[in-house]
N, C-alpha and C. Protein backbone atom coordinates (compact mmCIF):
# COMPACT_ATOMS: atom_id res chain seq x y z
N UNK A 1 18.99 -3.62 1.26
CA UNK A 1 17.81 -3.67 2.10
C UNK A 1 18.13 -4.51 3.33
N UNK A 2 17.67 -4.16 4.42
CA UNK A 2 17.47 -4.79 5.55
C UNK A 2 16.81 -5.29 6.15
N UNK A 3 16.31 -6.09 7.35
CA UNK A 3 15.37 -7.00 7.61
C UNK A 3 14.11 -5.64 7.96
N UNK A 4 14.28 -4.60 8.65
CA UNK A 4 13.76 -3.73 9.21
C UNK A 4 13.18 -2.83 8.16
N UNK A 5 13.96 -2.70 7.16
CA UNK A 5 13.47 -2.18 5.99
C UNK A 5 12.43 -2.97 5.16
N UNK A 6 12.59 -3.95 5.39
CA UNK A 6 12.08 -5.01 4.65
C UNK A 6 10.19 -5.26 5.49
N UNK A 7 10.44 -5.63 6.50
CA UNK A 7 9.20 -5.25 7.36
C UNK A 7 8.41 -4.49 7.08
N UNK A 8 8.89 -3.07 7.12
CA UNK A 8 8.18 -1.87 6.96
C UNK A 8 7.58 -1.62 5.92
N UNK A 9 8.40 -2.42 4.26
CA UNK A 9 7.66 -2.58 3.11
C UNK A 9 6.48 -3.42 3.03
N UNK A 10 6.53 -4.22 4.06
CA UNK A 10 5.79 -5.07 3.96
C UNK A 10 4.19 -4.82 4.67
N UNK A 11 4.61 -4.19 5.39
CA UNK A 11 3.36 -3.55 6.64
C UNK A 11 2.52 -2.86 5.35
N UNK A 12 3.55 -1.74 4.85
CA UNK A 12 2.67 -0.54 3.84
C UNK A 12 1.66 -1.20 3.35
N UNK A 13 2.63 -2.36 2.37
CA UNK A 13 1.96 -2.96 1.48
C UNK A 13 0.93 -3.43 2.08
N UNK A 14 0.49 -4.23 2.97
CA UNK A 14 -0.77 -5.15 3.69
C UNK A 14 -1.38 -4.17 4.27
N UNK A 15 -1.19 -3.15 4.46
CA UNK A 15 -1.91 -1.79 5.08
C UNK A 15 -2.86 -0.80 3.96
N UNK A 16 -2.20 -1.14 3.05
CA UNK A 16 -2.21 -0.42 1.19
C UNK A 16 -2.06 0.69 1.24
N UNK A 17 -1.30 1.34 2.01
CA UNK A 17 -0.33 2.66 2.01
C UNK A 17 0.54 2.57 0.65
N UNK A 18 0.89 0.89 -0.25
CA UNK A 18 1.28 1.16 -1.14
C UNK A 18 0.73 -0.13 -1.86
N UNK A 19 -0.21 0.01 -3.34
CA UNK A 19 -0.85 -1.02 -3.94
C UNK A 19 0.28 -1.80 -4.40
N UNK A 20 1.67 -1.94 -4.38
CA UNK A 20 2.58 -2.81 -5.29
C UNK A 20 3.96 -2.49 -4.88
N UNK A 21 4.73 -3.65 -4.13
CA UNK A 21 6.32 -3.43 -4.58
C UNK A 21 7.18 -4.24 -5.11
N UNK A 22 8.35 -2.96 -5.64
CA UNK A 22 9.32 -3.73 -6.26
C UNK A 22 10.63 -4.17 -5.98
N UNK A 23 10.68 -5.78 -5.68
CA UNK A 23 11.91 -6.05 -5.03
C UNK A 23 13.13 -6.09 -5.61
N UNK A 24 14.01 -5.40 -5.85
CA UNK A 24 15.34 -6.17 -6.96
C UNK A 24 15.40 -6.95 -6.31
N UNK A 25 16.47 -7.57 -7.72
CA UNK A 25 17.19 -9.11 -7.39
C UNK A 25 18.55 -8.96 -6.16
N UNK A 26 19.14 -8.50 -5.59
CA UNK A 26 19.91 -8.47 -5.04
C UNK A 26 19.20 -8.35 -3.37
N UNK A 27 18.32 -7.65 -3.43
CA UNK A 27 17.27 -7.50 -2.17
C UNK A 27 16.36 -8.77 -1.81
N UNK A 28 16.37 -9.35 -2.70
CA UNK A 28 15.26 -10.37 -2.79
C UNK A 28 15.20 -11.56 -1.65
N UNK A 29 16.39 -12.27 -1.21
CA UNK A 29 16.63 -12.94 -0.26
C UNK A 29 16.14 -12.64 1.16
N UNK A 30 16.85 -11.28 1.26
CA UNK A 30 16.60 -10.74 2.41
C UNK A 30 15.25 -10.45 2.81
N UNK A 31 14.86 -10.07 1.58
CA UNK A 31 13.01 -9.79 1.92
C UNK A 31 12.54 -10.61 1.91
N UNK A 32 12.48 -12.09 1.12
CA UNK A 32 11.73 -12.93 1.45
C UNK A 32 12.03 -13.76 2.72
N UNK A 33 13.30 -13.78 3.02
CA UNK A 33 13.13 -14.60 5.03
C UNK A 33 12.28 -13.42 5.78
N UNK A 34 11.89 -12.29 5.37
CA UNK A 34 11.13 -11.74 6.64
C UNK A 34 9.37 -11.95 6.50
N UNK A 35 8.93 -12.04 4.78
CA UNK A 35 8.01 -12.11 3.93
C UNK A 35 7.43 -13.67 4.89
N UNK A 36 8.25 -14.48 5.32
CA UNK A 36 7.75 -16.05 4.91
C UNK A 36 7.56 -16.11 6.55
N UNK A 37 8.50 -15.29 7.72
CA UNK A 37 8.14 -15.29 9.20
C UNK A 37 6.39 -14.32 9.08
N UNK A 38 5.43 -13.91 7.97
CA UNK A 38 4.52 -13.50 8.16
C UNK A 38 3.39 -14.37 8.47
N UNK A 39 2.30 -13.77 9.42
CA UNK A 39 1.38 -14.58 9.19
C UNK A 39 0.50 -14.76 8.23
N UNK A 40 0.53 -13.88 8.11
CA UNK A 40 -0.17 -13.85 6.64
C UNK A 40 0.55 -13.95 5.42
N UNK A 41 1.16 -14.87 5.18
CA UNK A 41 2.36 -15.01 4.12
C UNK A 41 1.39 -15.04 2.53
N UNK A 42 0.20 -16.05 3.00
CA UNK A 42 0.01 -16.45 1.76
C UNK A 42 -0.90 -15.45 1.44
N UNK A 43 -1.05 -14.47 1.65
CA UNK A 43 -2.11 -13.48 1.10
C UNK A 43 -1.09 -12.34 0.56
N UNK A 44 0.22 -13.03 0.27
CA UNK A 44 1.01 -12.04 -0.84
C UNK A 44 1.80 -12.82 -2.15
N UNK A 45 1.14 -12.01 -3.19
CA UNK A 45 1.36 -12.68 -4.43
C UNK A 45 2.72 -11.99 -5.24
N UNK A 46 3.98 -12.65 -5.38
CA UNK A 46 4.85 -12.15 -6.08
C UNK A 46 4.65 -12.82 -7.69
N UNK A 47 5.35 -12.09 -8.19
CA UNK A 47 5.08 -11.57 -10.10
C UNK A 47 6.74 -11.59 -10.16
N UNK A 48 7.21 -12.94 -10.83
CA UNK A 48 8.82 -12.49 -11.41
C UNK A 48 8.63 -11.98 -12.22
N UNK A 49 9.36 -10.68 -12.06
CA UNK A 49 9.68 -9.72 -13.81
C UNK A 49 11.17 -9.61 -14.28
N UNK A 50 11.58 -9.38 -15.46
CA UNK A 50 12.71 -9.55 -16.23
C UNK A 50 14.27 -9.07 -15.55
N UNK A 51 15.10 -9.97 -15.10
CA UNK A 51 16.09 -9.19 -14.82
C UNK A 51 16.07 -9.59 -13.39
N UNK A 52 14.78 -10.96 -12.76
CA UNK A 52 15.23 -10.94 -11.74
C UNK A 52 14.50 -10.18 -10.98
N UNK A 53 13.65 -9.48 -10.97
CA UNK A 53 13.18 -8.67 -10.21
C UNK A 53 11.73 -9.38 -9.93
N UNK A 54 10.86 -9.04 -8.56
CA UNK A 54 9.49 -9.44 -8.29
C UNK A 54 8.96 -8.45 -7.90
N UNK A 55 7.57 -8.19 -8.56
CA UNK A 55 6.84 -7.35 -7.75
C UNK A 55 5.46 -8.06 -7.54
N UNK A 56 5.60 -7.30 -6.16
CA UNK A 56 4.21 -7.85 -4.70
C UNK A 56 3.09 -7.32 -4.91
N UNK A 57 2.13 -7.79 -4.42
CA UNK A 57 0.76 -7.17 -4.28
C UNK A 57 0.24 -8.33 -2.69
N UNK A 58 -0.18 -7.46 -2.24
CA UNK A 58 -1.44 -8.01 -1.40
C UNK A 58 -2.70 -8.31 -1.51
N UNK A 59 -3.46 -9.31 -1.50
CA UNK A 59 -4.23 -9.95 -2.11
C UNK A 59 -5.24 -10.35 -0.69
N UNK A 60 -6.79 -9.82 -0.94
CA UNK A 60 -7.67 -9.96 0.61
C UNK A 60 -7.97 -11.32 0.62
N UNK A 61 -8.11 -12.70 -0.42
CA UNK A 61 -7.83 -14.01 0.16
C UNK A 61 -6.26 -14.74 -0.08
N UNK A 62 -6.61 -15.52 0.42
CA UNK A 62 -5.10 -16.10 0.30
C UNK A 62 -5.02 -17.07 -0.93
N UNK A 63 -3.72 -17.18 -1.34
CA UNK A 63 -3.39 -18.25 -2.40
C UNK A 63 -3.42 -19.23 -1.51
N UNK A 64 -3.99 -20.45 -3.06
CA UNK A 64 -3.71 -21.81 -2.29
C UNK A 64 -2.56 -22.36 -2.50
């Protein structure tokens, strides 16, 4: 995954073109430095699942 790729998952998701994604572990870095330049960072909730993997949701208030 790429930063550009990574963006674009991210738009869907906060757009809800897609209710949930799933990041592998090997992708994960990369998506989160683009995840954390958001403004709206904290209105996305990651879920570690087994193996290393997180999956996202967008969430209409923000975590504290």
């Amino acid at each position: 995954m790429d930063k550009a790729l990574a963006a674009k998952q991210i738009a869907e998701l906060r757009n809800g073109v897609i209710a949930e994604l799933l990041v592998k572990k090997e992708d994960f870095l990369t998506f989160r430095a683009v995840l954390i330049e958001q403004p709206d960072f904290k209105h996305f909730r990651g879920i570690a699942q087994r193996g290393g993997h997180v999956l996202y949701h967008y969430m209409d208030t923000p975590r504290s």
